[in-house]
C-alpha atoms as a PDB file:
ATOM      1  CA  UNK A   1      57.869 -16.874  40.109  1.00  0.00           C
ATOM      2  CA  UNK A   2      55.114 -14.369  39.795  1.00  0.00           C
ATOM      3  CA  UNK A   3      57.038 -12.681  37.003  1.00  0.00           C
ATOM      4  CA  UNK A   4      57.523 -15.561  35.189  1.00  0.00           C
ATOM      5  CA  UNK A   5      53.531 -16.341  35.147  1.00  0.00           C
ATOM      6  CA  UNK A   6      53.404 -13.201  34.106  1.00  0.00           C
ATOM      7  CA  UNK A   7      55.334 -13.315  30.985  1.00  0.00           C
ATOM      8  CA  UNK A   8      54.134 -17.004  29.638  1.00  0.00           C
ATOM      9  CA  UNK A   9      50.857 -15.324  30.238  1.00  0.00           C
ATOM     10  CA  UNK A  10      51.257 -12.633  27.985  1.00  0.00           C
ATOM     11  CA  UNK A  11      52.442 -15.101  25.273  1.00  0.00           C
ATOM     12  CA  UNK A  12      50.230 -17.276  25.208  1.00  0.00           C
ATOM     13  CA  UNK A  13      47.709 -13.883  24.831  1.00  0.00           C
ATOM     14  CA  UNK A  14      49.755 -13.018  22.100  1.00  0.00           C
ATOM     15  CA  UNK A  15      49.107 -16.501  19.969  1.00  0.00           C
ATOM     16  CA  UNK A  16      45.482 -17.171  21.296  1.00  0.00           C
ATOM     17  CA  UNK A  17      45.061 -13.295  19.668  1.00  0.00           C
ATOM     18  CA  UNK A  18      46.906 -14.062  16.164  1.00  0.00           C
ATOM     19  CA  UNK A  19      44.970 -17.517  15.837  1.00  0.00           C
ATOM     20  CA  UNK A  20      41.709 -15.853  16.801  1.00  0.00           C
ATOM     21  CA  UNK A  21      42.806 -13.335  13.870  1.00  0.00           C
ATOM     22  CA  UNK A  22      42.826 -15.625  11.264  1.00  0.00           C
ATOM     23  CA  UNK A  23      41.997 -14.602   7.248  1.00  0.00           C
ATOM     24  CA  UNK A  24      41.014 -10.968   6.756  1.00  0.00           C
ATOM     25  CA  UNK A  25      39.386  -9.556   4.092  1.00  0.00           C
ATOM     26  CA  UNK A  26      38.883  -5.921   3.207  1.00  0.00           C
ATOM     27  CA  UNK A  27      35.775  -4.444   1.133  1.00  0.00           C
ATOM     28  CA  UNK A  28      34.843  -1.218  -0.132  1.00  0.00           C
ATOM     29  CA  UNK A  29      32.299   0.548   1.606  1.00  0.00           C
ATOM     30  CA  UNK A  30      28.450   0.402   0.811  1.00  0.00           C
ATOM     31  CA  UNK A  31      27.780   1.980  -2.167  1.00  0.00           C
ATOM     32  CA  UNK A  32      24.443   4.128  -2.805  1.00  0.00           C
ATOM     33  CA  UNK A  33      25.005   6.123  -5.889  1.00  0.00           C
ATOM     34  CA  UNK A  34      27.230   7.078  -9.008  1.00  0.00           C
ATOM     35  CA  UNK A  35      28.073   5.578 -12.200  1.00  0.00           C
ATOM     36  CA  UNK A  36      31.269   3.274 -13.097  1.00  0.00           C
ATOM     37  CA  UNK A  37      31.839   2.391  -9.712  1.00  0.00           C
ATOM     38  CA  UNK A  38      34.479   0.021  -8.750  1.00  0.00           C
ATOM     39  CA  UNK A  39      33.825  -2.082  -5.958  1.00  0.00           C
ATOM     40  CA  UNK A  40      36.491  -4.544  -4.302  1.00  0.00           C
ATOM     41  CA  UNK A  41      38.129  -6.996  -2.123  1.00  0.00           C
ATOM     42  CA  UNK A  42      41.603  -7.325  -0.613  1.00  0.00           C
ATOM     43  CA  UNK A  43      42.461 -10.653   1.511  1.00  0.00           C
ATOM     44  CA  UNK A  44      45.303 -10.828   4.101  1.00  0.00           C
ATOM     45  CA  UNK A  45      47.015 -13.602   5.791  1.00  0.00           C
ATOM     46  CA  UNK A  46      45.458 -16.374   3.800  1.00  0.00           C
ATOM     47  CA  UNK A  47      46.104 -19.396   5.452  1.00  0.00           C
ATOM     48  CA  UNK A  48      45.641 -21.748   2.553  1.00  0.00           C
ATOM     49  CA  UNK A  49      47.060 -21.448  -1.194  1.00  0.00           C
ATOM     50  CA  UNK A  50      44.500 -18.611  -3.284  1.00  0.00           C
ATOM     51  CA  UNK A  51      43.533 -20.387  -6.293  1.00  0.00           C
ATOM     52  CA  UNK A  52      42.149 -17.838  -7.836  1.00  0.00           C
ATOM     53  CA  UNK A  53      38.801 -15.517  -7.022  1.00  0.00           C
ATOM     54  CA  UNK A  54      35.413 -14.498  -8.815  1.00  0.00           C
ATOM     55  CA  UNK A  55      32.175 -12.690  -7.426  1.00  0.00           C
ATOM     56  CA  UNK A  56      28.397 -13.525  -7.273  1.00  0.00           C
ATOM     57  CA  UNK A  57      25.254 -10.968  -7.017  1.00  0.00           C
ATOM     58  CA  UNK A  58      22.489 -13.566  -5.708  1.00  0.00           C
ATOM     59  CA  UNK A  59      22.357 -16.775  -7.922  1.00  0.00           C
ATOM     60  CA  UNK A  60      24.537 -15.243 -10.683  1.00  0.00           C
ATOM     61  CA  UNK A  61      28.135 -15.098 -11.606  1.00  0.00           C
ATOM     62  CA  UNK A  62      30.128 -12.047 -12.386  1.00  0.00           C
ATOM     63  CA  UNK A  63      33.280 -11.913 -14.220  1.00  0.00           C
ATOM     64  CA  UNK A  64      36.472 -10.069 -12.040  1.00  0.00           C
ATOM     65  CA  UNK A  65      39.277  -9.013 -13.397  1.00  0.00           C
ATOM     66  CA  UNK A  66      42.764 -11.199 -12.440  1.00  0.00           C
ATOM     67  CA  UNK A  67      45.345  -8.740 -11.177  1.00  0.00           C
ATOM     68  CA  UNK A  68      46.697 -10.324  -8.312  1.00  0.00           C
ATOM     69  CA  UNK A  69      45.817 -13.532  -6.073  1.00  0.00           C
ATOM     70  CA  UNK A  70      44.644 -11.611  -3.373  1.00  0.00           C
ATOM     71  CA  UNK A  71      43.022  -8.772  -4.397  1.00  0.00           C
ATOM     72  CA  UNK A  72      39.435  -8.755  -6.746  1.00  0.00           C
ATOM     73  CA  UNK A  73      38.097  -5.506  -8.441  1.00  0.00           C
ATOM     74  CA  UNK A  74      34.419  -5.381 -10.236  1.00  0.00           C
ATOM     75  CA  UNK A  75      33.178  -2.327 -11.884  1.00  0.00           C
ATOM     76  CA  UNK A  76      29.217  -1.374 -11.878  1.00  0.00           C
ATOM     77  CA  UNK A  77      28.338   0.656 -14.756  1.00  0.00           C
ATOM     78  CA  UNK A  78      25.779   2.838 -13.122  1.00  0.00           C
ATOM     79  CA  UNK A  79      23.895   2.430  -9.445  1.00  0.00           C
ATOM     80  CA  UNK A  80      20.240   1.740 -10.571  1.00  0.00           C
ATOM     81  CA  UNK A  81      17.368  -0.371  -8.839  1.00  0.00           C
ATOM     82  CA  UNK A  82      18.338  -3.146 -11.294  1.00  0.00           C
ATOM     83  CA  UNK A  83      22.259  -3.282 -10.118  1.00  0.00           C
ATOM     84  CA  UNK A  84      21.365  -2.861  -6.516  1.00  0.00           C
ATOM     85  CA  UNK A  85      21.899  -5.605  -4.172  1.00  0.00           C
ATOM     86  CA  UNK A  86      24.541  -7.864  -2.107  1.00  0.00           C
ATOM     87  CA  UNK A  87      27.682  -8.713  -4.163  1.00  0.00           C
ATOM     88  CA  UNK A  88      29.969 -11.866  -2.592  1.00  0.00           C
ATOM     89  CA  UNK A  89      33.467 -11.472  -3.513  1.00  0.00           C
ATOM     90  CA  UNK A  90      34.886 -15.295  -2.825  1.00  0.00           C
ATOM     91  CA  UNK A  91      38.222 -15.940  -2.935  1.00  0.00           C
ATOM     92  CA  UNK A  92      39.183 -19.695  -3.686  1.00  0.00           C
ATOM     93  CA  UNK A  93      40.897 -21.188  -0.600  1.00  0.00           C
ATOM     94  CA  UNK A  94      40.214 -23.897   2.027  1.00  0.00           C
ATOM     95  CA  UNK A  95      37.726 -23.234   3.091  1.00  0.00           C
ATOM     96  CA  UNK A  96      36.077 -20.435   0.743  1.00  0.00           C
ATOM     97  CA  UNK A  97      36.726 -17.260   1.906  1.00  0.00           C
ATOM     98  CA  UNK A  98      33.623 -14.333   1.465  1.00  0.00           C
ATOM     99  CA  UNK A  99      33.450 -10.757   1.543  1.00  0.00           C
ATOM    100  CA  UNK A 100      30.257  -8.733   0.717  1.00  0.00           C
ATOM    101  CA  UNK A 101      29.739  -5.211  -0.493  1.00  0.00           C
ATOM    102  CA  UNK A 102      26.339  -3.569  -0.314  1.00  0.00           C
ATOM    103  CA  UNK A 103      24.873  -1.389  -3.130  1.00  0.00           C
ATOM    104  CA  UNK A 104      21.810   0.313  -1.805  1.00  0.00           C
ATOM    105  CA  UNK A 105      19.034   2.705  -3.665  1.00  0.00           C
ATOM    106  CA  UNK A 106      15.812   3.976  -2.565  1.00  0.00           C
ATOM    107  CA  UNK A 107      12.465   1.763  -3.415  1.00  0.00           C
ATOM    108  CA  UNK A 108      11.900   1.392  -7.258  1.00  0.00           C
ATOM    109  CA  UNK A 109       8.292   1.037  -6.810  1.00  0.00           C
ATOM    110  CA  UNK A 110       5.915  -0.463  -9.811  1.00  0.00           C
ATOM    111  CA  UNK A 111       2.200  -1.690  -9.723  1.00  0.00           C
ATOM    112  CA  UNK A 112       1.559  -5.084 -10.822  1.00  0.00           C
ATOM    113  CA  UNK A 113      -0.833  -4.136 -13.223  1.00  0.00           C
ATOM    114  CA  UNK A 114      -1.198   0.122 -14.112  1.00  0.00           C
ATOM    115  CA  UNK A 115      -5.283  -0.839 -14.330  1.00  0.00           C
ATOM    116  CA  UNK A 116      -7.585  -3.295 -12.254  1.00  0.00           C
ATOM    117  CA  UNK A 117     -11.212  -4.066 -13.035  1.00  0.00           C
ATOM    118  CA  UNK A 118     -13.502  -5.585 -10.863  1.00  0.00           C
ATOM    119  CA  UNK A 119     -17.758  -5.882 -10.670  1.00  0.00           C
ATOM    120  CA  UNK A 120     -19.551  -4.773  -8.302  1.00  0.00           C
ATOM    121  CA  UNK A 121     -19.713  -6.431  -5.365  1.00  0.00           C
ATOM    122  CA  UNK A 122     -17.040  -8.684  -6.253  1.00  0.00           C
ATOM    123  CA  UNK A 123     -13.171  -8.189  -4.517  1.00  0.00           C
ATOM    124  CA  UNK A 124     -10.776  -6.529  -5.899  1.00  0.00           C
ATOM    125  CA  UNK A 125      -6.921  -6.681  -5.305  1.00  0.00           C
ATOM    126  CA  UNK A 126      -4.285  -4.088  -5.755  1.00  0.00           C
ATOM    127  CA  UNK A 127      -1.124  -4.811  -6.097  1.00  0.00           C
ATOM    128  CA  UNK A 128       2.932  -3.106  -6.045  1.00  0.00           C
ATOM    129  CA  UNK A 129       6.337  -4.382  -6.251  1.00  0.00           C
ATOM    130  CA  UNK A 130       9.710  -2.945  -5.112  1.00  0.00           C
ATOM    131  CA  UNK A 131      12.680  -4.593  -7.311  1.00  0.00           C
ATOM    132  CA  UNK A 132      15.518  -2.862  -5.633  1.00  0.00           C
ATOM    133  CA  UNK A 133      17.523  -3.189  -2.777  1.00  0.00           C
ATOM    134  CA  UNK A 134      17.049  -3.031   0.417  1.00  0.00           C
ATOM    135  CA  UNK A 135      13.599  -4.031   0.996  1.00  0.00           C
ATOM    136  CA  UNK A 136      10.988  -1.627   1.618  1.00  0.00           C
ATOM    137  CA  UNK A 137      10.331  -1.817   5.510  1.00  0.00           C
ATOM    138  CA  UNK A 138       6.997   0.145   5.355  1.00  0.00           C
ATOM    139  CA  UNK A 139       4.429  -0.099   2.887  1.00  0.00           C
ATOM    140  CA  UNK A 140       1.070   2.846   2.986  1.00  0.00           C
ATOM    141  CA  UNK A 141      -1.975   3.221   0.542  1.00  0.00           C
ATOM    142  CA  UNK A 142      -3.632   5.925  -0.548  1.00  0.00           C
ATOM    143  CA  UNK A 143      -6.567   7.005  -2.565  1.00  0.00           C
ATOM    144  CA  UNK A 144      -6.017  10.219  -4.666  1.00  0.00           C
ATOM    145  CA  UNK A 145      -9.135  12.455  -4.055  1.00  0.00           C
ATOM    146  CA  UNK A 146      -9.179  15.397  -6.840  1.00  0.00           C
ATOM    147  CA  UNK A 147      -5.451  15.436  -6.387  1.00  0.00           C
ATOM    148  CA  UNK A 148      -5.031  14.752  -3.283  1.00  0.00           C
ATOM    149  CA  UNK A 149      -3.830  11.486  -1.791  1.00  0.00           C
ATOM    150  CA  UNK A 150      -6.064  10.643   0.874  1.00  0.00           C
ATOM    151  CA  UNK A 151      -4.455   7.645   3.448  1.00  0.00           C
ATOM    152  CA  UNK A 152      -5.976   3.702   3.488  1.00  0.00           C
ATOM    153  CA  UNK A 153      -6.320   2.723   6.773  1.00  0.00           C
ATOM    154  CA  UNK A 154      -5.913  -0.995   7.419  1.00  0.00           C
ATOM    155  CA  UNK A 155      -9.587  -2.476   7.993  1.00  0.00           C
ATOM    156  CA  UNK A 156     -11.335   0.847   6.702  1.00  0.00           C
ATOM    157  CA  UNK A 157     -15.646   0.240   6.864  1.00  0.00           C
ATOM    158  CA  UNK A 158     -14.478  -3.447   7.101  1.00  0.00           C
ATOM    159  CA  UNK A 159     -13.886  -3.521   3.145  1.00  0.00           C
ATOM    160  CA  UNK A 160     -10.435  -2.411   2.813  1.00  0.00           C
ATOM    161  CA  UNK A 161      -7.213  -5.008   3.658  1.00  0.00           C
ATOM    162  CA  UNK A 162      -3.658  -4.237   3.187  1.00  0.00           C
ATOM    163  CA  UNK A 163      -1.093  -6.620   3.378  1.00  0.00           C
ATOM    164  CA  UNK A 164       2.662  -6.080   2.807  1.00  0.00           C
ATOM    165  CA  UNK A 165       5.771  -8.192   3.321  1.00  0.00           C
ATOM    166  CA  UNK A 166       9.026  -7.359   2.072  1.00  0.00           C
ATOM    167  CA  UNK A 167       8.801  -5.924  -1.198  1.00  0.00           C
ATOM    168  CA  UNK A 168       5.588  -6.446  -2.559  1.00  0.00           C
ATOM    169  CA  UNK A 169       1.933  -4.792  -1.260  1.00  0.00           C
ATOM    170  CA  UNK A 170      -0.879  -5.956  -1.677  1.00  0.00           C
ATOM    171  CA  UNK A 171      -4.623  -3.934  -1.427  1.00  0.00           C
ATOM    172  CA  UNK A 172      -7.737  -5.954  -1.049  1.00  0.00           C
ATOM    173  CA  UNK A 173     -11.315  -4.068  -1.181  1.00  0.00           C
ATOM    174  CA  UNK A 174     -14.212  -6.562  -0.975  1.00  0.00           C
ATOM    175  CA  UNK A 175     -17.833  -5.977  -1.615  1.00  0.00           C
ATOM    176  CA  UNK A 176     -16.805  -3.702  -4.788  1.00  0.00           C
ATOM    177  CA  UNK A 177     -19.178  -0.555  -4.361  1.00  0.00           C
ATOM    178  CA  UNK A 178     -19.859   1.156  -8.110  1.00  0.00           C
ATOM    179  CA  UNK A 179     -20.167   4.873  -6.555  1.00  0.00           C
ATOM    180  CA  UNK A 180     -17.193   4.981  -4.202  1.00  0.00           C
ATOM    181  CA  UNK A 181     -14.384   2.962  -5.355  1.00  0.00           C
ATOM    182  CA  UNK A 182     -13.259   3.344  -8.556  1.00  0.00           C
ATOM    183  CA  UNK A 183     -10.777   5.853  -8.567  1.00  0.00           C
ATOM    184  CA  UNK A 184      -6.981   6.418  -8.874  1.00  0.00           C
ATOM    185  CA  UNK A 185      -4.633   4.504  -5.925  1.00  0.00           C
ATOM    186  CA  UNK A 186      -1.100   5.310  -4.881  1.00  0.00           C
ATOM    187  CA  UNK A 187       1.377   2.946  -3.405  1.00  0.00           C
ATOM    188  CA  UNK A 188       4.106   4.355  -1.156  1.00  0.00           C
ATOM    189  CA  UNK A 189       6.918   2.078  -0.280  1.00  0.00           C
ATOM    190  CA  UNK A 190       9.938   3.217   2.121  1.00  0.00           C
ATOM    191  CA  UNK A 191      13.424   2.481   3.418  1.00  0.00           C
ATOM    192  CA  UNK A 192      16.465   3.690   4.835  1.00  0.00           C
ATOM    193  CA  UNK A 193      17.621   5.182   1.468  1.00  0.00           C
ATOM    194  CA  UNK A 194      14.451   7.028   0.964  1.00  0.00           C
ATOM    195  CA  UNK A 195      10.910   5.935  -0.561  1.00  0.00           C
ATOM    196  CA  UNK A 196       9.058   5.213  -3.940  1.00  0.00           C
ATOM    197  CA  UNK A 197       5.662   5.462  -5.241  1.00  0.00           C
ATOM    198  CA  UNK A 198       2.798   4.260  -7.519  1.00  0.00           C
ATOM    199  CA  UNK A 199      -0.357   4.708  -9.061  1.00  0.00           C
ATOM    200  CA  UNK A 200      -2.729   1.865 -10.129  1.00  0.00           C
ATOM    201  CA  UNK A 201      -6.242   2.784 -11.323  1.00  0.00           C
ATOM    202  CA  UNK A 202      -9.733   1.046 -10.505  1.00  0.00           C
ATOM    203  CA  UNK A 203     -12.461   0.673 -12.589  1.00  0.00           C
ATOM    204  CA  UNK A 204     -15.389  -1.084 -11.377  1.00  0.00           C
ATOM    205  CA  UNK A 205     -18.665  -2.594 -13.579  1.00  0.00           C
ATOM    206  CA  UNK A 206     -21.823  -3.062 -12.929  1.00  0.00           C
ATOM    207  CA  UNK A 207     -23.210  -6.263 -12.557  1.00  0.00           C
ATOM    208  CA  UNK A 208     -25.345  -6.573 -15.419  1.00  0.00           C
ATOM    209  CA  UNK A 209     -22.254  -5.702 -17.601  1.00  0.00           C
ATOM    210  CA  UNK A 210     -21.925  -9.172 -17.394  1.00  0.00           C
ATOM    211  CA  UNK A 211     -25.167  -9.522 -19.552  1.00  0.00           C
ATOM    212  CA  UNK A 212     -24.693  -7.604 -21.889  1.00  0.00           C
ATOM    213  CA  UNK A 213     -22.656  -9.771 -24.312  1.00  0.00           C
ATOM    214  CA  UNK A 214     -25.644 -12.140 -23.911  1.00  0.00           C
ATOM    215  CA  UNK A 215     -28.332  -9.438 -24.533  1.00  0.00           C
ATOM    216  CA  UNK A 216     -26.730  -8.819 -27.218  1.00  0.00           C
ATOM    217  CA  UNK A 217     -26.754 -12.019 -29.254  1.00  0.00           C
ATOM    218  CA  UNK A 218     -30.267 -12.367 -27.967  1.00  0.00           C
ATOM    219  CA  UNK A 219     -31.761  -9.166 -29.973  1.00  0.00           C
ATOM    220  CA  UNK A 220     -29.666 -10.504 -32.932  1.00  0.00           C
ATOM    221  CA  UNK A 221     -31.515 -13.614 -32.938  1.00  0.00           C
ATOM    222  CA  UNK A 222     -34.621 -11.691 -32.771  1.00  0.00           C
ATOM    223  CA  UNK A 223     -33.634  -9.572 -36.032  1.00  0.00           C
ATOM    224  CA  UNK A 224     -33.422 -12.627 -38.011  1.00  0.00           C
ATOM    225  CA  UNK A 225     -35.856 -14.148 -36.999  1.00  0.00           C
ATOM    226  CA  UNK A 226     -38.396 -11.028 -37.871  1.00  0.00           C
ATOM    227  CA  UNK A 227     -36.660 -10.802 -41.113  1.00  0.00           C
ATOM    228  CA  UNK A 228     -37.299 -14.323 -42.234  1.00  0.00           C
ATOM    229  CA  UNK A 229     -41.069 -13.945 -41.183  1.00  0.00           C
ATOM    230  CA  UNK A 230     -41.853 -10.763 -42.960  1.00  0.00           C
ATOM    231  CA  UNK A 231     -39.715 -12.411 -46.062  1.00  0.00           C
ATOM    232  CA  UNK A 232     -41.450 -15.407 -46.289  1.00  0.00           C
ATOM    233  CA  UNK A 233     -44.911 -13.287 -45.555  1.00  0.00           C
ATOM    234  CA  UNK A 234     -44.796 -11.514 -48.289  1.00  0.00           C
ATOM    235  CA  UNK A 235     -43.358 -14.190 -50.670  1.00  0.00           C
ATOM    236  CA  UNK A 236     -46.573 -16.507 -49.833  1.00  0.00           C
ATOM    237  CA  UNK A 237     -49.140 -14.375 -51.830  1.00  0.00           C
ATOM    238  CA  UNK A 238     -47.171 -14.340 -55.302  1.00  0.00           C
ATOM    239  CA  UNK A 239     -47.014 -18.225 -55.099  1.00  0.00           C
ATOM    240  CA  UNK A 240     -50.256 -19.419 -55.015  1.00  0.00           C
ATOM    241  CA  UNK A 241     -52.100 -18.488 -57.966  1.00  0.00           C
ATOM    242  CA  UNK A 242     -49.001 -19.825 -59.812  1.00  0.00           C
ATOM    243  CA  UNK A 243     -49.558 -22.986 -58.298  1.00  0.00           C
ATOM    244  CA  UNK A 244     -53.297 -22.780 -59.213  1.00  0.00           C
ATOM    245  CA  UNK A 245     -52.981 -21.981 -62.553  1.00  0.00           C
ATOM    246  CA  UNK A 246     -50.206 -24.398 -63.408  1.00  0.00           C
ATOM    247  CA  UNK A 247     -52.294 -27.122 -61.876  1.00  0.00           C
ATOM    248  CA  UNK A 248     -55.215 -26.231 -63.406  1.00  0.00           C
ATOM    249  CA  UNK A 249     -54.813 -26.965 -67.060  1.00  0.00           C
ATOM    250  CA  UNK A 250     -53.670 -30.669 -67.045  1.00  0.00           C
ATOM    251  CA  UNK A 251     -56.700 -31.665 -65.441  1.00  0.00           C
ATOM    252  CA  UNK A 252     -58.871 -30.313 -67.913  1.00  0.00           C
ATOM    253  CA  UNK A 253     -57.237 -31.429 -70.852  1.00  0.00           C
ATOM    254  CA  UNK A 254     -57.659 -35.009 -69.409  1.00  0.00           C
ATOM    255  CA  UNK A 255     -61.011 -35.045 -68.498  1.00  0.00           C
ATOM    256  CA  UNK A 256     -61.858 -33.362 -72.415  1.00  0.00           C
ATOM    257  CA  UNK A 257     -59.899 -36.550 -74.070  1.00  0.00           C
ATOM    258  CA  UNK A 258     -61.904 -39.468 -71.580  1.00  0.00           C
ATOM    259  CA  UNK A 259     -65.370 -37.917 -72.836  1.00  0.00           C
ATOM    260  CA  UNK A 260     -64.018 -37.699 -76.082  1.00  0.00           C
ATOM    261  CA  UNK A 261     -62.922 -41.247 -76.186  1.00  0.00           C
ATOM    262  CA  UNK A 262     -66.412 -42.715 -74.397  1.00  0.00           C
ATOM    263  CA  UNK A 263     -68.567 -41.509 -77.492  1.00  0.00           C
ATOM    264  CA  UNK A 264     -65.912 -42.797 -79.714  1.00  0.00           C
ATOM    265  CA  UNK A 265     -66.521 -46.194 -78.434  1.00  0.00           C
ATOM    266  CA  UNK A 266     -70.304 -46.038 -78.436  1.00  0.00           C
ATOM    267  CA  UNK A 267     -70.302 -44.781 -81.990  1.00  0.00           C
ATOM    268  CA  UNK A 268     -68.056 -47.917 -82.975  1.00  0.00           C
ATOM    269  CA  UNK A 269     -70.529 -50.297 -80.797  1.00  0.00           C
END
C-alpha cells in the first residue's frame, strides 16, 4: 500500500512539474558593448500555434528577420547611449509570449542648456539629462574652482538645492549673488556601468542691466531733442528781418496812393 502511494505520488510530481513548466523562452545575455551585435530569442514548448514574431524597444517597432517560427534574431549596429535600452522580443501565440534583452552603457550625460543667465538676486536653475540606459542612480554637483571641481552640498548657505530623479538633475541657487556665483558647474551622473559628466556655465547680471536698454532710448531722446533746439535757435535770427522787410514795403506804397488820391479830390472840388 505504502509503495503504491509512493509511486502515484511521484507522478503526479512529475505532471504538476511539466505543467508548472509551461512556454520557455531563451534570450541572449545583457549586452554592454560592441558593434553589429545580434541579439535573440528562442521559444520552446509553445503551447499554442506561433503565428509569427517581431520585437519592440519602448513604444517602437523593430523589424526581425523570419527564419524560423520559433526563433527571432535582431542585429544592433553599434552599442551607443542612443541604442541602449530594454528590447521585447514577442512571439505571436495565445497568449503573447515576451522575452527581454538588456543593452546597458554608462550615463550619456548632457546639460539642458551649455549657458544659464540669471540677475542678481533672482534664482537660477541648472539643469542635466542622462538619455541612456540604465538610469543614473546617483546624481552630484560641483563647482569648478580654477580647475578644480569643488563638491555642492545639498542646502549649502541655504541658497543652493539639488534635486535629482531618475535621469535628469536639477540645480537651484536662489538669491543670485554677482561676486560668488557665476562660474563654471559640472554635473556627475552614475550607474552600475560607470558614470558621465557635464559642464554648464553661469553668468549672472546686475540688476540695473535691466535698465540699461531703457537708459538708453532715454539719452537718445535727449539728443534730438537738443538738436532740434539749437537748429531752430539759430534758424530764428535769419528770419526776421526777412519778414520785416517784406512786410514793410506794401504798407507804404498804400498809404503814398490814399494821400495822393485825397488832394486829387480837393483839387477837383
Amino acid at each position: 500500500m505504502e509503495t503504491l502511494l509512493a509511486l502515484l505520488g511521484a507522478l503526479l510530481g512529475a505532471a504538476g512539474g511539466a505543467s508548472a513548466a509551461g512556454p520557455q523562452i531563451s534570450t541572449t545575455p545583457e549586452v554592454t558593448s560592441g558593434s553589429n551585435v545580434l541579439i535573440s530569442c528562442n521559444v520552446t514548448e509553445a503551447s499554442t500555434e506561433i503565428k509569427g514574431h517581431y520585437w519592440m524597444k519602448g513604444e517602437t517597432k523593430l523589424l526581425s528577420n523570419e527564419s524560423a517560427p520559433d526563433f527571432t534574431s535582431y542585429l544592433i549596429p553599434k552599442v551607443d547611449y542612443e541604442t541602449s535600452g530594454e528590447y521585447h522580443c514577442i512571439f505571436d501565440t495565445t497568449p503573447l509570449l515576451r522575452g527581454t534583452v538588456y543593452v546597458k552603457v554608462k550615463p550619456h550625460v548632457v546639460a539642458y542648456k551649455k549657458s544659464e543667465h540669471g540677475n542678481e538676486g533672482d534664482t537660477g536653475v541648472l539643469t542635466c539629462k542622462s538619455n541612456s540606459y540604465p538610469s543614473v542612480t546617483q546624481w552630484n554637483w560641483f563647482k569648478i574652482v580654477d580647475g578644480v571641481p569643488q563638491p555642492v552640498v545639498n542646502g549649502t548657505e541655504d541658497r543652493f538645492f539639488i534635486k535629482s530623479g531618475g535621469n535628469r538633475t536639477d540645480l537651484r541657487i536662489t538669491s543670485l549673488n554677482l561676486e560668488k556665483d557665476p562660474g563654471e558647474y559640472m554635473c556627475n551622473g552614475t550607474n552600475e556601468l560607470g558614470e558621465g559628466s557635464a559642464v554648464v556655465g553661469l553668468r549672472v547680471r546686475s540688476r540695473l542691466a535691466a535698465l540699461w536698454p531703457f537708459l538708453g532710448i532715454v539719452a537718445e531722446v535727449l539728443v534730438l531733442v537738443t538738436i532740434i533746439f539749437i537748429y531752430e535757435k539759430r534758424r530764428q535770427p535769419n528770419q526776421v528781418p526777412d519778414d520785416d522787410d517784406g512786410g514793410s514795403a506794401p504798407l507804404k506804397s498804400n498809404a503814398a496812393n490814399y494821400k495822393d488820391k485825397n488832394v486829387r479830390q480837393r483839387n477837383a472840388n
